[in-house]
PDB file of N, CA and C in Angstrom:
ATOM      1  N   UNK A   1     116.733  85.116 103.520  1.00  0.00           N
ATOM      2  CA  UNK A   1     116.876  86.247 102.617  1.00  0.00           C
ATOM      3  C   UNK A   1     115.616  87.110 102.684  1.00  0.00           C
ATOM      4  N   UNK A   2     115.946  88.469 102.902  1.00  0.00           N
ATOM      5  CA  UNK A   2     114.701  89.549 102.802  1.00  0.00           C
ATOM      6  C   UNK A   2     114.500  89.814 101.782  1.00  0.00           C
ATOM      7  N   UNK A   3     113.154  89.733 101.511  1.00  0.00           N
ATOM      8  CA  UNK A   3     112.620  90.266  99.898  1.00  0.00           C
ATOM      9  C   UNK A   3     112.460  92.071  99.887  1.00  0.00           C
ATOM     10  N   UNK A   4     112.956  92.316  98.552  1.00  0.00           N
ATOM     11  CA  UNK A   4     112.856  93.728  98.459  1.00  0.00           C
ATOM     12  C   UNK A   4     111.099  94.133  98.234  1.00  0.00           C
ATOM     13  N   UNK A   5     111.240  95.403  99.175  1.00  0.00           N
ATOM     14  CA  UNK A   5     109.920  95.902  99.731  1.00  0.00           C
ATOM     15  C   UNK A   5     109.352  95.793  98.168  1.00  0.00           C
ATOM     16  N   UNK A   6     107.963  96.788  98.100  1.00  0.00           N
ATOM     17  CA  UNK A   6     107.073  96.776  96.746  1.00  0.00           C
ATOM     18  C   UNK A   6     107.123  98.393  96.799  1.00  0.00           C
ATOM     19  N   UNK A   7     106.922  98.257  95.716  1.00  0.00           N
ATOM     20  CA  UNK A   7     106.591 100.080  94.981  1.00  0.00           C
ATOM     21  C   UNK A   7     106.095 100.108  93.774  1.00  0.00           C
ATOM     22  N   UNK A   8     105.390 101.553  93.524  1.00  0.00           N
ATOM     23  CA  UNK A   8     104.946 101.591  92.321  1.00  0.00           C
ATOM     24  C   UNK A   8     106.056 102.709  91.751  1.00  0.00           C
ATOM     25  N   UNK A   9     106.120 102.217  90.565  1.00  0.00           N
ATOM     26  CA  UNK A   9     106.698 103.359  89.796  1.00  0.00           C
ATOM     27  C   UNK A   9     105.533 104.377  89.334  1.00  0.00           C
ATOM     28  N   UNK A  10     105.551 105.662  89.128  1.00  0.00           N
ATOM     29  CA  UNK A  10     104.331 106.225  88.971  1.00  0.00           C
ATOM     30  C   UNK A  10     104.551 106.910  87.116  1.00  0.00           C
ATOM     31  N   UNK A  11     106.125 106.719  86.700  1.00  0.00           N
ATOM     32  CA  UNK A  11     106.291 107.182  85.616  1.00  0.00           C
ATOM     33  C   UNK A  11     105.606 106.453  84.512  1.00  0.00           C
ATOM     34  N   UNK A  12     105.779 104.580  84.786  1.00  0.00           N
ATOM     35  CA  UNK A  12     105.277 104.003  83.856  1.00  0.00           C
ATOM     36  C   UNK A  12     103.844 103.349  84.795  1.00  0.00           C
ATOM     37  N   UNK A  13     103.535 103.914  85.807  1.00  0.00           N
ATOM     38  CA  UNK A  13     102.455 103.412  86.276  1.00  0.00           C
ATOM     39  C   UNK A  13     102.461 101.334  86.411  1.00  0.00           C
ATOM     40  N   UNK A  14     103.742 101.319  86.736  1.00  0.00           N
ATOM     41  CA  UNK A  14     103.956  99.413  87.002  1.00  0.00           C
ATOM     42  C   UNK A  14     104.013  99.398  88.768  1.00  0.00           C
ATOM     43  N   UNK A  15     104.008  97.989  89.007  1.00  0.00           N
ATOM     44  CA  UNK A  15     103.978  97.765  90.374  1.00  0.00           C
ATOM     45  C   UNK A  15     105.033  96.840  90.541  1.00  0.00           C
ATOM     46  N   UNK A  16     106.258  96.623  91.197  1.00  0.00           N
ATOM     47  CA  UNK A  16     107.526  96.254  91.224  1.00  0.00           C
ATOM     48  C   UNK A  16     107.964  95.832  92.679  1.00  0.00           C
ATOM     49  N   UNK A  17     108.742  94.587  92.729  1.00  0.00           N
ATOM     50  CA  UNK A  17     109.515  94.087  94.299  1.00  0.00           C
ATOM     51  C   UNK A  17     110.257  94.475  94.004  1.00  0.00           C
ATOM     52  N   UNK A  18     111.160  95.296  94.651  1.00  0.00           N
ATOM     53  CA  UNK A  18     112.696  95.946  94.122  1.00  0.00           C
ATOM     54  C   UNK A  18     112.525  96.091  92.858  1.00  0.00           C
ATOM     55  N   UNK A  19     113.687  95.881  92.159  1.00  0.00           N
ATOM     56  CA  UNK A  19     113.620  95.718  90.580  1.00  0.00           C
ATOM     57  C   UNK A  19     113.020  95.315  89.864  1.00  0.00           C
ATOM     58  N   UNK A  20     112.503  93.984  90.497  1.00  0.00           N
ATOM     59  CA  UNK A  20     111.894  93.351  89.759  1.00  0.00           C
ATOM     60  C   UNK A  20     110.369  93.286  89.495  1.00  0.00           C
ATOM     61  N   UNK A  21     109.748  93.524  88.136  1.00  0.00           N
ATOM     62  CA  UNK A  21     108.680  93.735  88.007  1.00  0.00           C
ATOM     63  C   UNK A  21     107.336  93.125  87.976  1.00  0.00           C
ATOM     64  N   UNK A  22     106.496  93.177  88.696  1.00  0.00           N
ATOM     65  CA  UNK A  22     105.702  91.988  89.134  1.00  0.00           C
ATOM     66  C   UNK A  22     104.154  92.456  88.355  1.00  0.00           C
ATOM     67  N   UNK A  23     103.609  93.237  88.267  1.00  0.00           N
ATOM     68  CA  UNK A  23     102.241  93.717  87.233  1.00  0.00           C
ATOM     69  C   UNK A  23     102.696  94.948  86.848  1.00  0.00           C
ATOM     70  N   UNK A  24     102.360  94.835  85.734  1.00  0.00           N
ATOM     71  CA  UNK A  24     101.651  95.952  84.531  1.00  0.00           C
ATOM     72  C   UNK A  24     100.103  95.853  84.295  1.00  0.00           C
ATOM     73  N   UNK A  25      99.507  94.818  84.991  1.00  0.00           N
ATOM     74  CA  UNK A  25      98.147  95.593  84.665  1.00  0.00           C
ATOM     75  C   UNK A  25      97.297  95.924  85.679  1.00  0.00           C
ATOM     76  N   UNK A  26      97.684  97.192  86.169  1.00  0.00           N
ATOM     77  CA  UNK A  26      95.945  97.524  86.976  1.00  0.00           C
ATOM     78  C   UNK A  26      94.888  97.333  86.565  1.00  0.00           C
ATOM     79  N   UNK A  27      93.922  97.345  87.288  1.00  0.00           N
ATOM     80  CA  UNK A  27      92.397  96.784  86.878  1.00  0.00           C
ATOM     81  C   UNK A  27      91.848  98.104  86.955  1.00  0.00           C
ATOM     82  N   UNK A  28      91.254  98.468  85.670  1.00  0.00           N
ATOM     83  CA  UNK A  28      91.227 100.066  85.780  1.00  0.00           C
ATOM     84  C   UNK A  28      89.802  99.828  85.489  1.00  0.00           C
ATOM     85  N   UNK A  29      88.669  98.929  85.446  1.00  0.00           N
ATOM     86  CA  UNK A  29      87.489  98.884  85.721  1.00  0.00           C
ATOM     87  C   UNK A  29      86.697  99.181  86.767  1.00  0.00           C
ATOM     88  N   UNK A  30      85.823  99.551  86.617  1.00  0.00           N
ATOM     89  CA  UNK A  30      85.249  99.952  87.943  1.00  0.00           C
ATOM     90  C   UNK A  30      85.190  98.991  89.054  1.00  0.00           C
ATOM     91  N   UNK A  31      85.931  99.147  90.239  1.00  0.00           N
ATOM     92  CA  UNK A  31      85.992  98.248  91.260  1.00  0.00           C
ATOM     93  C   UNK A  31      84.405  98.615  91.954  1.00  0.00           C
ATOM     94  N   UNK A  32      84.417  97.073  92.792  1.00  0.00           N
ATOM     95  CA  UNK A  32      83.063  97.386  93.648  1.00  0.00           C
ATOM     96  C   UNK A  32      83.834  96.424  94.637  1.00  0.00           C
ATOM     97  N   UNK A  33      82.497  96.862  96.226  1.00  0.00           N
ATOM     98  CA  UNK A  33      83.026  96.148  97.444  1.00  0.00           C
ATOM     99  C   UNK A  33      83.539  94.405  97.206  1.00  0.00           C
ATOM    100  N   UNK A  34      82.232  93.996  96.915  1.00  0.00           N
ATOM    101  CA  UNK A  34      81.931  92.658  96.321  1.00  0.00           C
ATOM    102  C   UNK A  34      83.030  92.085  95.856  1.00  0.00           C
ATOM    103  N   UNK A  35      83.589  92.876  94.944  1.00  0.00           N
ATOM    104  CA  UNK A  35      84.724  92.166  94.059  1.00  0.00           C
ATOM    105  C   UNK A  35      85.728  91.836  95.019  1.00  0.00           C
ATOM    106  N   UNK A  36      86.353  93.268  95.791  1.00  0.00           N
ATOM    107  CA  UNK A  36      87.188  93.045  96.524  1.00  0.00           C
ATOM    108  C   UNK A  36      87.346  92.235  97.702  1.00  0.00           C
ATOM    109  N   UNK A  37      86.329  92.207  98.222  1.00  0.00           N
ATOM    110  CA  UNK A  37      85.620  91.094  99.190  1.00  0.00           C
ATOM    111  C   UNK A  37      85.770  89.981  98.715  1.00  0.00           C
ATOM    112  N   UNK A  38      85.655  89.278  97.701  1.00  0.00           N
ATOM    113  CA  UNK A  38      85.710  87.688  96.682  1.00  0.00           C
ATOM    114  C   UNK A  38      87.129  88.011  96.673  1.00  0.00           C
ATOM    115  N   UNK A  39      88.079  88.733  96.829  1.00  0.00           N
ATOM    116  CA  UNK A  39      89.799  88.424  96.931  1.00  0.00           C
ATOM    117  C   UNK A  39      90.112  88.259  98.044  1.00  0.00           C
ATOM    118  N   UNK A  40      89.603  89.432  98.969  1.00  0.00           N
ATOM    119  CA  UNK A  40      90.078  88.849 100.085  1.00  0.00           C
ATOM    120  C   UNK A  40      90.075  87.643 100.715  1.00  0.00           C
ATOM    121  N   UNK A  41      88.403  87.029 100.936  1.00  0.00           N
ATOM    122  CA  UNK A  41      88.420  85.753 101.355  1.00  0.00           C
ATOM    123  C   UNK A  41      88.328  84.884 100.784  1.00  0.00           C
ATOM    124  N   UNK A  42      88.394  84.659  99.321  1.00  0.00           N
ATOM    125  CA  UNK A  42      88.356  83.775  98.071  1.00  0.00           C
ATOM    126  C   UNK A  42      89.334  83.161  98.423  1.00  0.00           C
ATOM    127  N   UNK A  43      89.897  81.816  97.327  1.00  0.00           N
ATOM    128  CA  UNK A  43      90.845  80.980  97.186  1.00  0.00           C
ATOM    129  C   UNK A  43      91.863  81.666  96.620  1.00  0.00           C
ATOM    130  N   UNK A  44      91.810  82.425  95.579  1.00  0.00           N
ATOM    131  CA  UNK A  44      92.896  83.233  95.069  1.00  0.00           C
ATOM    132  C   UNK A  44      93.955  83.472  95.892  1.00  0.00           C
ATOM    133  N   UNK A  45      95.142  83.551  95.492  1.00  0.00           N
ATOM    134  CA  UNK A  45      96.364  83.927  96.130  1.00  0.00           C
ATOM    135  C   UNK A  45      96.561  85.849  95.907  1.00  0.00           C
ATOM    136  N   UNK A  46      96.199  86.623  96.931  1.00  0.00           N
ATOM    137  CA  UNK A  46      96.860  87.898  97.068  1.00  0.00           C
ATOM    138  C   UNK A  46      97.947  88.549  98.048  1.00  0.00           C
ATOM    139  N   UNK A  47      98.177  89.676  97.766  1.00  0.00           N
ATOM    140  CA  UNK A  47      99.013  89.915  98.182  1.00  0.00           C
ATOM    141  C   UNK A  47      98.210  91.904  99.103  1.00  0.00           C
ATOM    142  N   UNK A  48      98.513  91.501 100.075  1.00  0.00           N
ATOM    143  CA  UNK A  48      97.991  93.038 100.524  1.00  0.00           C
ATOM    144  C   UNK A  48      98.735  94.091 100.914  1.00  0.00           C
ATOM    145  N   UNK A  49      99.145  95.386 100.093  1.00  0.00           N
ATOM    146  CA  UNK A  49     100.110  95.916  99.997  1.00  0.00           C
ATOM    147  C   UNK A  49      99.494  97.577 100.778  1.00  0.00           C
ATOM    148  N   UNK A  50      99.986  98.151 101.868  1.00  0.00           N
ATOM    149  CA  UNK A  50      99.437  99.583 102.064  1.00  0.00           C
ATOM    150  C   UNK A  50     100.474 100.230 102.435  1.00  0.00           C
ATOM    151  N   UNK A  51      99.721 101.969 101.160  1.00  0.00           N
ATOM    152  CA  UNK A  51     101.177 102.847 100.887  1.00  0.00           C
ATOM    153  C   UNK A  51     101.274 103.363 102.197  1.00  0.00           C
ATOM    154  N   UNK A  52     102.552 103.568 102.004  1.00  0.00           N
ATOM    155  CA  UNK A  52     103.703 104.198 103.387  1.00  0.00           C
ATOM    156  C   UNK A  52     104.069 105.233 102.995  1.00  0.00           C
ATOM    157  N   UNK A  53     104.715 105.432 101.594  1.00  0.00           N
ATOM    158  CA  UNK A  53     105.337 107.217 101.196  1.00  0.00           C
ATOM    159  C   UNK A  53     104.948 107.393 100.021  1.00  0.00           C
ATOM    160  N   UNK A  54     104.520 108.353  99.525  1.00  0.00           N
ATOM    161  CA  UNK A  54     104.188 108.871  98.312  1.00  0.00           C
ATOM    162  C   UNK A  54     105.684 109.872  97.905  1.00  0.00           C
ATOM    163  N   UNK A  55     106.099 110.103  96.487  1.00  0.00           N
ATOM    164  CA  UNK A  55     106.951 110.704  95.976  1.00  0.00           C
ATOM    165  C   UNK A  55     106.333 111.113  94.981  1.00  0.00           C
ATOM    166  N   UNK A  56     106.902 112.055  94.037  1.00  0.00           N
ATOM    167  CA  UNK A  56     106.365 111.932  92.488  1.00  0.00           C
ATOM    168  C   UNK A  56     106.676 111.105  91.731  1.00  0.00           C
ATOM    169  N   UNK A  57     107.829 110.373  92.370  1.00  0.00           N
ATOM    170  CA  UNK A  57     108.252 109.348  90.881  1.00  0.00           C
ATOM    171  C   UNK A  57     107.654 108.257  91.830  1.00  0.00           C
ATOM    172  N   UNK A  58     107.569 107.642  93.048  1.00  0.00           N
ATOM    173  CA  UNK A  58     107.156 106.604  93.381  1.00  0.00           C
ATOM    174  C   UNK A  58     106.006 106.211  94.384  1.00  0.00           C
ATOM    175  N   UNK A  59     105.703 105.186  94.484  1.00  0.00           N
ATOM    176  CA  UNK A  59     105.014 105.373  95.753  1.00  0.00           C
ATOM    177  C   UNK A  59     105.045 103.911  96.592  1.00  0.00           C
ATOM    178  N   UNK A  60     106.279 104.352  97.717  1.00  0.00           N
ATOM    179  CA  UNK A  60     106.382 103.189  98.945  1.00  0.00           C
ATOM    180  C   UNK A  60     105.580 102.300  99.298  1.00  0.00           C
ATOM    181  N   UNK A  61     105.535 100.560  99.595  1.00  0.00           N
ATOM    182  CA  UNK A  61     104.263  99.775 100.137  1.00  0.00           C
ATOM    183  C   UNK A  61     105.187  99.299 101.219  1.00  0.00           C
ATOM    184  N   UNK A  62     103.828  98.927 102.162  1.00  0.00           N
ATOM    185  CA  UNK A  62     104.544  97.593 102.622  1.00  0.00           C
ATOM    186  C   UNK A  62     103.576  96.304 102.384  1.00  0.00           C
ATOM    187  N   UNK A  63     103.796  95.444 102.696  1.00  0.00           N
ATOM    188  CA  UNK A  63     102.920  94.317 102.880  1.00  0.00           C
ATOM    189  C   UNK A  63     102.588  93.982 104.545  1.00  0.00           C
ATOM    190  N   UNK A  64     101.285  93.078 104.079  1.00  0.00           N
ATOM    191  CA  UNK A  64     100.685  93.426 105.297  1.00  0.00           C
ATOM    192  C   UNK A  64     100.514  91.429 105.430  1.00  0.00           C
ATOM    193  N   UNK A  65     100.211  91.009 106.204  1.00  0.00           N
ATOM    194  CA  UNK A  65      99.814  89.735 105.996  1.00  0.00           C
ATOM    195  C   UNK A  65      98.472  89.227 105.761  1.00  0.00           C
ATOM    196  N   UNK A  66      97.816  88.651 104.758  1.00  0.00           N
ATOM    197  CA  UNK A  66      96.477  88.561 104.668  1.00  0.00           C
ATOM    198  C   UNK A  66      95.630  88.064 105.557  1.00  0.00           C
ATOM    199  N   UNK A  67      95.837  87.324 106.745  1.00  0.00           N
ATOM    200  CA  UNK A  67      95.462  87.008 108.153  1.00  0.00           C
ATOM    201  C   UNK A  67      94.884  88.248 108.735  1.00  0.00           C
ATOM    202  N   UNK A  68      95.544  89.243 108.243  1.00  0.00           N
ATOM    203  CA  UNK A  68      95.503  90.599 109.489  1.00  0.00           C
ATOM    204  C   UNK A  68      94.673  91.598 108.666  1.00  0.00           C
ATOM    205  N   UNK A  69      94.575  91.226 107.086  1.00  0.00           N
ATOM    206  CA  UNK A  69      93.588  91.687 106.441  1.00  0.00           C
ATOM    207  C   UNK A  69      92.329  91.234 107.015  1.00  0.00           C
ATOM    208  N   UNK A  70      92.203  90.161 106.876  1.00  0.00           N
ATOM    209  CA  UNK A  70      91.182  89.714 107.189  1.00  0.00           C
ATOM    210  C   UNK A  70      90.131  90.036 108.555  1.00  0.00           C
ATOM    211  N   UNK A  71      90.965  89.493 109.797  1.00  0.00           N
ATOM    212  CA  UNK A  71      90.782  89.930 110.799  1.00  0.00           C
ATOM    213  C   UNK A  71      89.958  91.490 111.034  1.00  0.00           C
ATOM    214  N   UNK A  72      90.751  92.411 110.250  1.00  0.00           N
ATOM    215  CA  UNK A  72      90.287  93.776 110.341  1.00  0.00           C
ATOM    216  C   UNK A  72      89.459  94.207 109.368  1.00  0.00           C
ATOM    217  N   UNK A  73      89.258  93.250 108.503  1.00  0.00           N
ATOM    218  CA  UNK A  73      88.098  93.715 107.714  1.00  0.00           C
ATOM    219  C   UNK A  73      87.033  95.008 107.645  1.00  0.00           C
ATOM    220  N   UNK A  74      86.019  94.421 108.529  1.00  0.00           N
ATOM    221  CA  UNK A  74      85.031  94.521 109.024  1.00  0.00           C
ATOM    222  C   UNK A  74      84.981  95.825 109.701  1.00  0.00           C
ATOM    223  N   UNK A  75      86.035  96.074 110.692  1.00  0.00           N
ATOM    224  CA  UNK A  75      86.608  97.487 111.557  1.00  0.00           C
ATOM    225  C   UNK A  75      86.881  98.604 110.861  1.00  0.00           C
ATOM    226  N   UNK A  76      88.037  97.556 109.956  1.00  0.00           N
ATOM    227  CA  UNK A  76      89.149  99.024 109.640  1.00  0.00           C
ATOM    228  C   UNK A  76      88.808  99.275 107.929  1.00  0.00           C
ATOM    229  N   UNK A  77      88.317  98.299 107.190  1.00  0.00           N
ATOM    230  CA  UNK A  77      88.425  98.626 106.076  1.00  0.00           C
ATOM    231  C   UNK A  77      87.001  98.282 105.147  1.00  0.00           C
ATOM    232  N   UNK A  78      86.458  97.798 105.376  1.00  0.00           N
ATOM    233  CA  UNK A  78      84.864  97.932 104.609  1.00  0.00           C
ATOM    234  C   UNK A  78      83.700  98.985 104.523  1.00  0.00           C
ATOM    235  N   UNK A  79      84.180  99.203 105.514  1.00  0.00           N
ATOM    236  CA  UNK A  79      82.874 100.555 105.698  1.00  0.00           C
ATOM    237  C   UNK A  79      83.865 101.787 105.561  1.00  0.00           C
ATOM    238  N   UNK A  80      85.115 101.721 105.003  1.00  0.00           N
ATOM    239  CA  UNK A  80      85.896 102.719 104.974  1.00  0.00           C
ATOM    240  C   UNK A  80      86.553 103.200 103.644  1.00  0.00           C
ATOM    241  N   UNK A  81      85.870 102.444 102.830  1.00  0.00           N
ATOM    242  CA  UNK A  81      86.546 102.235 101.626  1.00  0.00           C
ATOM    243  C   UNK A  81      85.513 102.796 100.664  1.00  0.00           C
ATOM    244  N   UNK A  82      86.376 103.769  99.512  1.00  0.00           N
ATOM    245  CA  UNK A  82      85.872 104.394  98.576  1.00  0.00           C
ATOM    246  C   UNK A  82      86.206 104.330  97.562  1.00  0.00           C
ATOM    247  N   UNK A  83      85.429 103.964  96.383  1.00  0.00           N
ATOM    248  CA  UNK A  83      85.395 103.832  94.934  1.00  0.00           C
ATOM    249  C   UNK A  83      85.301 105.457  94.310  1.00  0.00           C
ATOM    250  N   UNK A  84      84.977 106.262  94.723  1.00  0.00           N
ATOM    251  CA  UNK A  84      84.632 107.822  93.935  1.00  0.00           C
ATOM    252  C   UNK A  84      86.044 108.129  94.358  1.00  0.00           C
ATOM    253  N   UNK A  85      86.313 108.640  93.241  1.00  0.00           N
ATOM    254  CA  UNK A  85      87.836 109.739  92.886  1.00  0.00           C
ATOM    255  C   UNK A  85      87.438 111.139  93.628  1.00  0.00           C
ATOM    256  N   UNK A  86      86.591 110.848  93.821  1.00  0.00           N
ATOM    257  CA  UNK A  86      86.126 112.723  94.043  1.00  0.00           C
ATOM    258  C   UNK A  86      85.862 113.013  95.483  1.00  0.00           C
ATOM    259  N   UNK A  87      86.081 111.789  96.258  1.00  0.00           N
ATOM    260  CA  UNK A  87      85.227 111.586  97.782  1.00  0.00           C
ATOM    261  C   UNK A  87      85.913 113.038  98.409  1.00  0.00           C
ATOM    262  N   UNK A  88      84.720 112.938  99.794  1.00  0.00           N
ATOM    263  CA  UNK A  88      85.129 114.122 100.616  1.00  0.00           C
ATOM    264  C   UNK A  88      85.430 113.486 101.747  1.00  0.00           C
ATOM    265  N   UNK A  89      86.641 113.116 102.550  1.00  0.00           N
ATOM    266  CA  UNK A  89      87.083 112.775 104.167  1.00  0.00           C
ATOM    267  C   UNK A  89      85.640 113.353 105.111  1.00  0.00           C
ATOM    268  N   UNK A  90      84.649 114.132 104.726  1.00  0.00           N
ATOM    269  CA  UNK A  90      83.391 114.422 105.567  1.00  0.00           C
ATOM    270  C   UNK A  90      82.464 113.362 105.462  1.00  0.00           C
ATOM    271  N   UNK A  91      82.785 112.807 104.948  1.00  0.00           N
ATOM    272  CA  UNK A  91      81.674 111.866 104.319  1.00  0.00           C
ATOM    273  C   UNK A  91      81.828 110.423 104.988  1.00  0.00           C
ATOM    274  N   UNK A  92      83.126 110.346 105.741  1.00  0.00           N
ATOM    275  CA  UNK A  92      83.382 109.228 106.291  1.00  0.00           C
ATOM    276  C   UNK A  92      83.327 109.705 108.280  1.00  0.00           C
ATOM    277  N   UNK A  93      82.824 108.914 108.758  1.00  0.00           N
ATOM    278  CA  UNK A  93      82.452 109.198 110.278  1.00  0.00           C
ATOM    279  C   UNK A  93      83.779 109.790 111.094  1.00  0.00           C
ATOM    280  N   UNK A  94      84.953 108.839 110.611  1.00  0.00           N
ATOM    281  CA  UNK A  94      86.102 109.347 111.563  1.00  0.00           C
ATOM    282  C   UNK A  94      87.115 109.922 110.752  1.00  0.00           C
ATOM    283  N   UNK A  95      86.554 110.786 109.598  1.00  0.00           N
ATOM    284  CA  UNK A  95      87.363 111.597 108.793  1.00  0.00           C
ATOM    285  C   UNK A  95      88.725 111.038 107.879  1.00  0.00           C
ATOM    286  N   UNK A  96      88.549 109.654 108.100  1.00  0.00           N
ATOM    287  CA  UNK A  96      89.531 109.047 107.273  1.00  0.00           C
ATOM    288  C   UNK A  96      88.986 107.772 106.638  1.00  0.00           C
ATOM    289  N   UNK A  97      89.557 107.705 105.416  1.00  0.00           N
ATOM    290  CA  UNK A  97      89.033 106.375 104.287  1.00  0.00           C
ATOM    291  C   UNK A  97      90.233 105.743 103.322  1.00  0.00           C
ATOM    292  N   UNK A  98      90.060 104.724 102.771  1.00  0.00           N
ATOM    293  CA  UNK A  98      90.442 104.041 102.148  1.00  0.00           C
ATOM    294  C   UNK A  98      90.563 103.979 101.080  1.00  0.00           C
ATOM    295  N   UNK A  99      91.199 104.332  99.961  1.00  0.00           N
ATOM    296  CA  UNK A  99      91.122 103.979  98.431  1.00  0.00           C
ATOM    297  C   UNK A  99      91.841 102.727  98.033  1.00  0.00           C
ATOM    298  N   UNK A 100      91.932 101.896  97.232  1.00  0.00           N
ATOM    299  CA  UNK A 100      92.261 100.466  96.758  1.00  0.00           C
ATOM    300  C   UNK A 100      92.671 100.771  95.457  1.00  0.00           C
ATOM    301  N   UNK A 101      93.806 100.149  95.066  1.00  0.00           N
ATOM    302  CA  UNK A 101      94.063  99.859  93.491  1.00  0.00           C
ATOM    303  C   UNK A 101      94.573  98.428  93.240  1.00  0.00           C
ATOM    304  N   UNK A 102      94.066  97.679  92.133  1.00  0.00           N
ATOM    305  CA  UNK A 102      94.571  96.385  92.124  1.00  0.00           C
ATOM    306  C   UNK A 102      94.961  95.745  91.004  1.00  0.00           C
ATOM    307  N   UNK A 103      96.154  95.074  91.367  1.00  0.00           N
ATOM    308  CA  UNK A 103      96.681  94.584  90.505  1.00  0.00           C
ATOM    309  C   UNK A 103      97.059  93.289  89.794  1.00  0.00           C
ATOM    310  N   UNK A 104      96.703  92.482  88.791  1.00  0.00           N
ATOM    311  CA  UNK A 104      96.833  91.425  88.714  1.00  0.00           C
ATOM    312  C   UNK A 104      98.131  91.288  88.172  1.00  0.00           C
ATOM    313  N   UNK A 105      98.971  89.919  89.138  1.00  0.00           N
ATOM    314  CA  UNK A 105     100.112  89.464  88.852  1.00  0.00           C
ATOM    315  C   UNK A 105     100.192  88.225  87.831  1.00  0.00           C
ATOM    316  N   UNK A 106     101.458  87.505  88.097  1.00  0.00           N
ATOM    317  CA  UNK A 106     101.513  86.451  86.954  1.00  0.00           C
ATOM    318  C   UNK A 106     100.873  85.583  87.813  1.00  0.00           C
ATOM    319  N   UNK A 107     101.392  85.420  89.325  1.00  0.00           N
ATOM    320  CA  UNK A 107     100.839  84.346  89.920  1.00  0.00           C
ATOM    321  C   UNK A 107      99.821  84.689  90.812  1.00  0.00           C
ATOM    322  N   UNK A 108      99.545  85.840  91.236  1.00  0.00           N
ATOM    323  CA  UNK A 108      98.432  86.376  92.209  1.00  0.00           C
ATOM    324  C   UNK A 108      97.642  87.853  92.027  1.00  0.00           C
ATOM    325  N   UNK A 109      96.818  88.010  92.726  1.00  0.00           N
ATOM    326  CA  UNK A 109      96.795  89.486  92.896  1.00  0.00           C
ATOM    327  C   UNK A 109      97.385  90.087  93.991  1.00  0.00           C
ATOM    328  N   UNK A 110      96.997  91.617  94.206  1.00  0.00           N
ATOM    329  CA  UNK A 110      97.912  92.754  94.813  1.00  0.00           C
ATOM    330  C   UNK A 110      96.912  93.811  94.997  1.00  0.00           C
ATOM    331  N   UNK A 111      96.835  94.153  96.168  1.00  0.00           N
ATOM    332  CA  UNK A 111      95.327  94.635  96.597  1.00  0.00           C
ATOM    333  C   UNK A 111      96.304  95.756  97.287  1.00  0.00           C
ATOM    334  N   UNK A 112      95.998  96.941  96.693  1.00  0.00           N
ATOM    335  CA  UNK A 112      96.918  98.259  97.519  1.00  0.00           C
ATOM    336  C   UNK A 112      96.205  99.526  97.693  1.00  0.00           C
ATOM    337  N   UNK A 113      96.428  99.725  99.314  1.00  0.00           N
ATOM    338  CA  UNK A 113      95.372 100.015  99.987  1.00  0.00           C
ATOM    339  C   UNK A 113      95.932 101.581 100.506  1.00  0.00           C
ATOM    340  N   UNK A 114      95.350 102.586 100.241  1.00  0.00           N
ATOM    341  CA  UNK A 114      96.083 104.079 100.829  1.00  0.00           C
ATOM    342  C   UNK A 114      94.723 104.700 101.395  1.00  0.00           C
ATOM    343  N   UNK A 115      95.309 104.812 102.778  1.00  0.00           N
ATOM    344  CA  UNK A 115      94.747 105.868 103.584  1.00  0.00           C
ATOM    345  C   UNK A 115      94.562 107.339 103.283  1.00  0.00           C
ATOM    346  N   UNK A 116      93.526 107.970 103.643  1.00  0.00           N
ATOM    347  CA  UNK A 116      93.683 109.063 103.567  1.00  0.00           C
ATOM    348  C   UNK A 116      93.249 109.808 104.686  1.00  0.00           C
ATOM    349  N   UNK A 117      93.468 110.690 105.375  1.00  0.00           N
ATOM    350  CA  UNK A 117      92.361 111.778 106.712  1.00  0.00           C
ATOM    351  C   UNK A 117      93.256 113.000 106.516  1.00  0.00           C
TER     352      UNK A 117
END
């Protein structure tokens, strides 16, 4: 059986497998590398989700496998990743970066990752 993809609803701001609703609470504290770094390779169980379509009412994920998080760390996503709301794509070497939002579930977290260039 295929599990239904992930999305956010953006009306009530929840994060959902198909229907079914998996967090209501983003971590709306100030994230830092560190933190996110202690999920990735920590014991914790996550889940690594990066958007595919933006809508106004929603916004498309897929999942990624945390193996392949990992792996690419270092390349594709640490030195690429931005905490300021305000960033400028100049500011990053190959004109594209990373923003993160995360979410704690009942049984894990949910680490969701959108490109930008």
């Amino acid at each position: 059986m295929t599990l239904s993809p992930f999305h956010i609803d953006n009306n009530n701001e929840q994060l959902y497998q198909g229907n079914l609703l998996v967090s209501e609470h983003e971590i709306v504290e100030p994230l830092t590398l560190e933190f996110i770094e202690r999920l990735v390779f920590g014991p914790e169980a996550i889940k690594c989700l990066i958007t595919r379509h933006h809508s106004s009412r929603r916004i498309q994920l897929e999942e990624q496998p945390l193996d392949q998080l990992q792996t690419l760390w270092d390349k594709t996503f640490k030195h690429q990743i931005t905490f300021d709301h305000a960033f400028s794509l100049d500011d990053f070497p190959n004109g594209s970066c990373w923003t993160i939002r995360v979410w704690q579930g009942h049984d894990c977290w949910y680490l969701v990752f959108t490109e930008h260039h």
